[in-house]
Protein backbone atom coordinates (compact mmCIF):
# COMPACT_ATOMS: atom_id res chain seq x y z
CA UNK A 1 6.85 6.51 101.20
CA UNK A 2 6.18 5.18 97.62
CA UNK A 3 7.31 8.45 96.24
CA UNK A 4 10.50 8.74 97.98
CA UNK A 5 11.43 4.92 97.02
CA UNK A 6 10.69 5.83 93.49
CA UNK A 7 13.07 8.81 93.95
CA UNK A 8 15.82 6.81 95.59
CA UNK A 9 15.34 3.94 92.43
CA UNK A 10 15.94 6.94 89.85
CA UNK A 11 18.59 8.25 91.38
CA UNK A 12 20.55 4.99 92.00
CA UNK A 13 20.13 4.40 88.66
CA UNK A 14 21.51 7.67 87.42
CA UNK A 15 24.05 6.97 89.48
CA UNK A 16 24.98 3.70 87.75
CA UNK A 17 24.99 5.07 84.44
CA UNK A 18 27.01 8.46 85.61
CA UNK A 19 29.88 6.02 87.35
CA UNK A 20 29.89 3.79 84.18
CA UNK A 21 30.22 6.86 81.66
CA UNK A 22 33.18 8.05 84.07
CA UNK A 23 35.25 5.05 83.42
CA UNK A 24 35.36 4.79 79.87
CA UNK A 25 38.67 5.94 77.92
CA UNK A 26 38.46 8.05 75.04
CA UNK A 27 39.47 5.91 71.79
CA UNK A 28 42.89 6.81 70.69
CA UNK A 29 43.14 9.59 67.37
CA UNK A 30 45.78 8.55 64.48
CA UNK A 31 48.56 11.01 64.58
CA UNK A 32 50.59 11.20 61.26
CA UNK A 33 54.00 9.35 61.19
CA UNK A 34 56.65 12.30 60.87
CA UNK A 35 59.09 12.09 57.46
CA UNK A 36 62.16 9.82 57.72
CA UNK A 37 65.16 12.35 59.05
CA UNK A 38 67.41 12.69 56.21
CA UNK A 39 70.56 12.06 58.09
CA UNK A 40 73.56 14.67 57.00
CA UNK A 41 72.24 14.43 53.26
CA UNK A 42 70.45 17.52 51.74
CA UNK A 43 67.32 17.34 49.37
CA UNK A 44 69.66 17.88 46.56
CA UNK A 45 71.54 15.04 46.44
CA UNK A 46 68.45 13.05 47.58
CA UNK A 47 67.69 11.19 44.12
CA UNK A 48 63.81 10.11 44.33
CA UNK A 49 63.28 6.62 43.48
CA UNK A 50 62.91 5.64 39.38
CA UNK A 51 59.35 5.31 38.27
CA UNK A 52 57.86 1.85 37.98
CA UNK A 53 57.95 0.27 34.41
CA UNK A 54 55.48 0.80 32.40
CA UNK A 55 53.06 -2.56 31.70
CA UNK A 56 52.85 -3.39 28.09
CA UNK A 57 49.21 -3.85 27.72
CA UNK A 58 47.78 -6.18 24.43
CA UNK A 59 46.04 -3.90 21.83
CA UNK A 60 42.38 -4.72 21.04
CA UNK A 61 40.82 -4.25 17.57
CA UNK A 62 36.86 -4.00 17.09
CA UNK A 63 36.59 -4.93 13.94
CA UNK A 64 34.69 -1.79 12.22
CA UNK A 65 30.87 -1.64 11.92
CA UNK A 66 29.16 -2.20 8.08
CA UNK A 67 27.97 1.15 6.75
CA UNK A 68 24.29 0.97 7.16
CA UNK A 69 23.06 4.51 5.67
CA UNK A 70 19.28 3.33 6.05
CA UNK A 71 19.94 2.71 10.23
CA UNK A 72 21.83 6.25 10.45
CA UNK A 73 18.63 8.00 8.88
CA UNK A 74 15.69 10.10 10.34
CA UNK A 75 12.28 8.87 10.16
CA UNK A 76 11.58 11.88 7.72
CA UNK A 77 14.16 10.77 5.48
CA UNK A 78 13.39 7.26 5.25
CA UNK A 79 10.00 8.38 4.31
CA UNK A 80 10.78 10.55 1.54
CA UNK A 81 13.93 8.23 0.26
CA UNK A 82 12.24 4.78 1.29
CA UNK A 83 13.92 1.63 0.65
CA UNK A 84 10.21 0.22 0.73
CA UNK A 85 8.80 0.66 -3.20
CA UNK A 86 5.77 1.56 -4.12
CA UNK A 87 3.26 -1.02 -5.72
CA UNK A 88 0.91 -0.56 -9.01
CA UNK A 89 -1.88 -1.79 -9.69
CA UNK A 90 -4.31 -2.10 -12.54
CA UNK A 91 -6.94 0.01 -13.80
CA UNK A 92 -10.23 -1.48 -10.93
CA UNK A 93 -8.03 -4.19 -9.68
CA UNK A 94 -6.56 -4.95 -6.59
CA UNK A 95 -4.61 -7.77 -7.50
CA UNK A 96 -1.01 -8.60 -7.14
CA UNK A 97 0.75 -9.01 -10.25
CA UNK A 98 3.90 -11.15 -10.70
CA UNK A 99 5.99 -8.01 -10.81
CA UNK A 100 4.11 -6.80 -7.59
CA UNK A 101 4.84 -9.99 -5.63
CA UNK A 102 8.49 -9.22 -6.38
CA UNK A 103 8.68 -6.13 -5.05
CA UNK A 104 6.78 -7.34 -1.68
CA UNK A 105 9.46 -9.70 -1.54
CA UNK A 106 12.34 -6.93 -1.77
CA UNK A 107 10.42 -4.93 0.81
CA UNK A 108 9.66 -7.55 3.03
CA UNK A 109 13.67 -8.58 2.88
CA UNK A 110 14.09 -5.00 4.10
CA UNK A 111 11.55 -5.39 6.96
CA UNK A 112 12.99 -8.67 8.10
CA UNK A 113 16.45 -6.91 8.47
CA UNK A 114 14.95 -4.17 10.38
CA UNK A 115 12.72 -5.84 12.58
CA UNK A 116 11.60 -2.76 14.79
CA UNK A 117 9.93 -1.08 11.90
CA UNK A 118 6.05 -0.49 11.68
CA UNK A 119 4.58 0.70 8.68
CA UNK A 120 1.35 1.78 7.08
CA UNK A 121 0.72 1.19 3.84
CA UNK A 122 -1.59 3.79 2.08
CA UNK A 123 -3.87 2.60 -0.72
CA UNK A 124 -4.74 5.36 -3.54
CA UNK A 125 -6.29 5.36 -6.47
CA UNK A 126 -6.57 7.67 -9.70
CA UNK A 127 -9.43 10.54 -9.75
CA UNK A 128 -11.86 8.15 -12.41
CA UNK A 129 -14.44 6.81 -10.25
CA UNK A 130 -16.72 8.05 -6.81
CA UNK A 131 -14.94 8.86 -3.92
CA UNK A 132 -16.84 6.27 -2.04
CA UNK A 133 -15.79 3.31 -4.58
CA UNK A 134 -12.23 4.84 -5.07
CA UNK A 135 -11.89 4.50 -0.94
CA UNK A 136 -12.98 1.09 -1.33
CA UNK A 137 -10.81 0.47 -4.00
CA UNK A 138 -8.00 2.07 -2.15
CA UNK A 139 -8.39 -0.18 1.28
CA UNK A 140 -8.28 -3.43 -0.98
CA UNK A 141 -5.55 -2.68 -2.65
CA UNK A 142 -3.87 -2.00 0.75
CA UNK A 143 -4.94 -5.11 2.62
CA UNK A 144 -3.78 -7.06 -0.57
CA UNK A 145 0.08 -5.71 -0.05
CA UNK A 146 -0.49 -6.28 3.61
CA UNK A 147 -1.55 -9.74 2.64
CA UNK A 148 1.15 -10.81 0.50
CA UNK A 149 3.43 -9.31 3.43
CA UNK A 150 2.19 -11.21 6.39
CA UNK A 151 2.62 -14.51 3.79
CA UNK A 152 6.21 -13.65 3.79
CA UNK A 153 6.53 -13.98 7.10
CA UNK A 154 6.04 -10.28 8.04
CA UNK A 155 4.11 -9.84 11.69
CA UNK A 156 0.89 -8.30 10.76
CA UNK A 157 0.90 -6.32 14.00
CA UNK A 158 4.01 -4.30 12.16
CA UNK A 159 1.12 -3.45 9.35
CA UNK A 160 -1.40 -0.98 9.51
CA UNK A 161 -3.75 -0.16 6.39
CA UNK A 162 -5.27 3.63 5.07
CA UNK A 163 -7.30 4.24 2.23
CA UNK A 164 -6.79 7.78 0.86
CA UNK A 165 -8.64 6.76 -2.30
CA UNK A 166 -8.50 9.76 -4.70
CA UNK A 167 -7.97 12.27 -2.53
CA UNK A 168 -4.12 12.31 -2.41
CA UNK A 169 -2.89 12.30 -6.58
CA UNK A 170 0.53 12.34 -6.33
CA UNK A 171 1.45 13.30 -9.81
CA UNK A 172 -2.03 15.48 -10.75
CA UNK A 173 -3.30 14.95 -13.76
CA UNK A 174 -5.76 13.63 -15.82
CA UNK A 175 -3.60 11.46 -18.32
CA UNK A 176 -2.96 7.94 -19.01
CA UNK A 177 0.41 8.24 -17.43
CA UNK A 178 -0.67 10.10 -13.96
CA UNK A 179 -3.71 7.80 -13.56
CA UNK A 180 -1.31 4.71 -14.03
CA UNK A 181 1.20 6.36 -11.44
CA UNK A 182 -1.68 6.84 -8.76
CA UNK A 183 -3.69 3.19 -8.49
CA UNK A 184 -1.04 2.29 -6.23
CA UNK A 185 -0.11 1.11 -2.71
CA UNK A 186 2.47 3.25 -0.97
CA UNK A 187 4.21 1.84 2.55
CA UNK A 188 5.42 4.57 5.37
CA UNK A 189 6.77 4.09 8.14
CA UNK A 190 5.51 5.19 11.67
C-alpha cells in the first residue's frame, strides 16, 4: 500500500509539471522590418542622403623628446663607449686625488640621471708587485671610488667592487706609461 501511494505521489507530480510545461507560450522571434516601398520612384532618381559633416577635431602637439644617445644604447656599447671615466691612481696608493674626486663627481652626475644603473667598478693595478699584494691593492683602490661615490649621494647597493689586480693590463707593457695607465679603477655596468 506504501508503494502504490508513493507511485500515485510521483505521478501526480509529473503530472503537475507536464500540465504547467503545456501552458507556456513560446517567446516571440524578431522578424526584420521590410525596406520602405519606394512609391512610383525608381532607385535612380532616389538621391541617398548627404554625408554628415565632418567634426573639426583640435590638433595635439607632443612636444618632441631630448636626444638621449646614452638611453638608446646597448649594454655592450655603453661598456665599451662609457660615459663613466676611468680613475688613476698613484704608484702603491689608493688614494683619491683632487683630479680623481672630480671625475667621481662627473660620473656620479651621470648615475644620478640614470638612476636604474648598477655598476661594478674593477680595481687593477700594473704588473710591479705579487699578485697577492697587487689584488689587495686592486680591491682598495675600488672600495675608495665606491667610497667617494656613496658620499655623493650614490646608493651603495648600485655598487659592487672586483679586484683583478694585475691580471687584466690593459695596455701591456712594461713602461712608465703602461704601468701609469693600469693602477686604475675602471666602472662597468651590469
Amino acid at each position: 500500500m506504501r508503494r502504490q501511494t508513493n507511485r500515485l505521489m510521483v505521478i501526480a507530480v509529473l503530472m503537475t509539471v507536464a500540465v504547467g510545461a503545456c501552458g507556456k507560450k513560446p517567446a516571440p522571434v524578431a522578424r526584420p522590418m521590410p525596406p520602405p516601398s519606394n512609391t512610383g520612384a525608381t532607385t535612380a532618381n532616389v538621391m541617398p542622403p548627404p554625408p554628415p559633416t565632418p567634426v573639426a577635431e583640435p590638433t595635439i602637439t607632443v612636444p618632441p623628446m631630448p636626444d638621449d644617445s646614452i638611453a638608446s644604447k646597448s649594454l655592450d656599447d655603453l661598456n665599451r663607449d662609457s660615459p663613466l671615466r676611468p680613475l688613476f691612481f698613484e704608484l702603491d696608493s689608493a688614494e683619491v686625488s683632487a683630479d680623481g674626486q672630480r671625475l667621481l663627481q662627473e660620473n656620479a652626475a651621470v648615475m644620478k640621471k640614470y638612476p636604474a644603473w648598477q655598476i661594478t667598478i674593477e680595481g687593477h693595478c700594473d704588473e710591479r708587485g705579487t699578485r697577492e699584494y697587487n689584488l689587495a691593492l686592486g680591491e682598495r683602490r675600488a672600495n675608495s671610488a665606491k667610497n667617494f661615490l656613496v658620499s655623493l649621494g650614490i646608493d651603495a647597493r648600485r655598487v659592487a667592487t672586483i679586484s683583478y689586480g694585475k691580471e687584466r693590463p690593459d695596455p701591456v707593457g712594461s713602461d712608465e706609461q703602461a704601468w701609469a695607465l693600469n693602477r686604475r679603477a675602471v666602472t662597468a655596468l651590469q
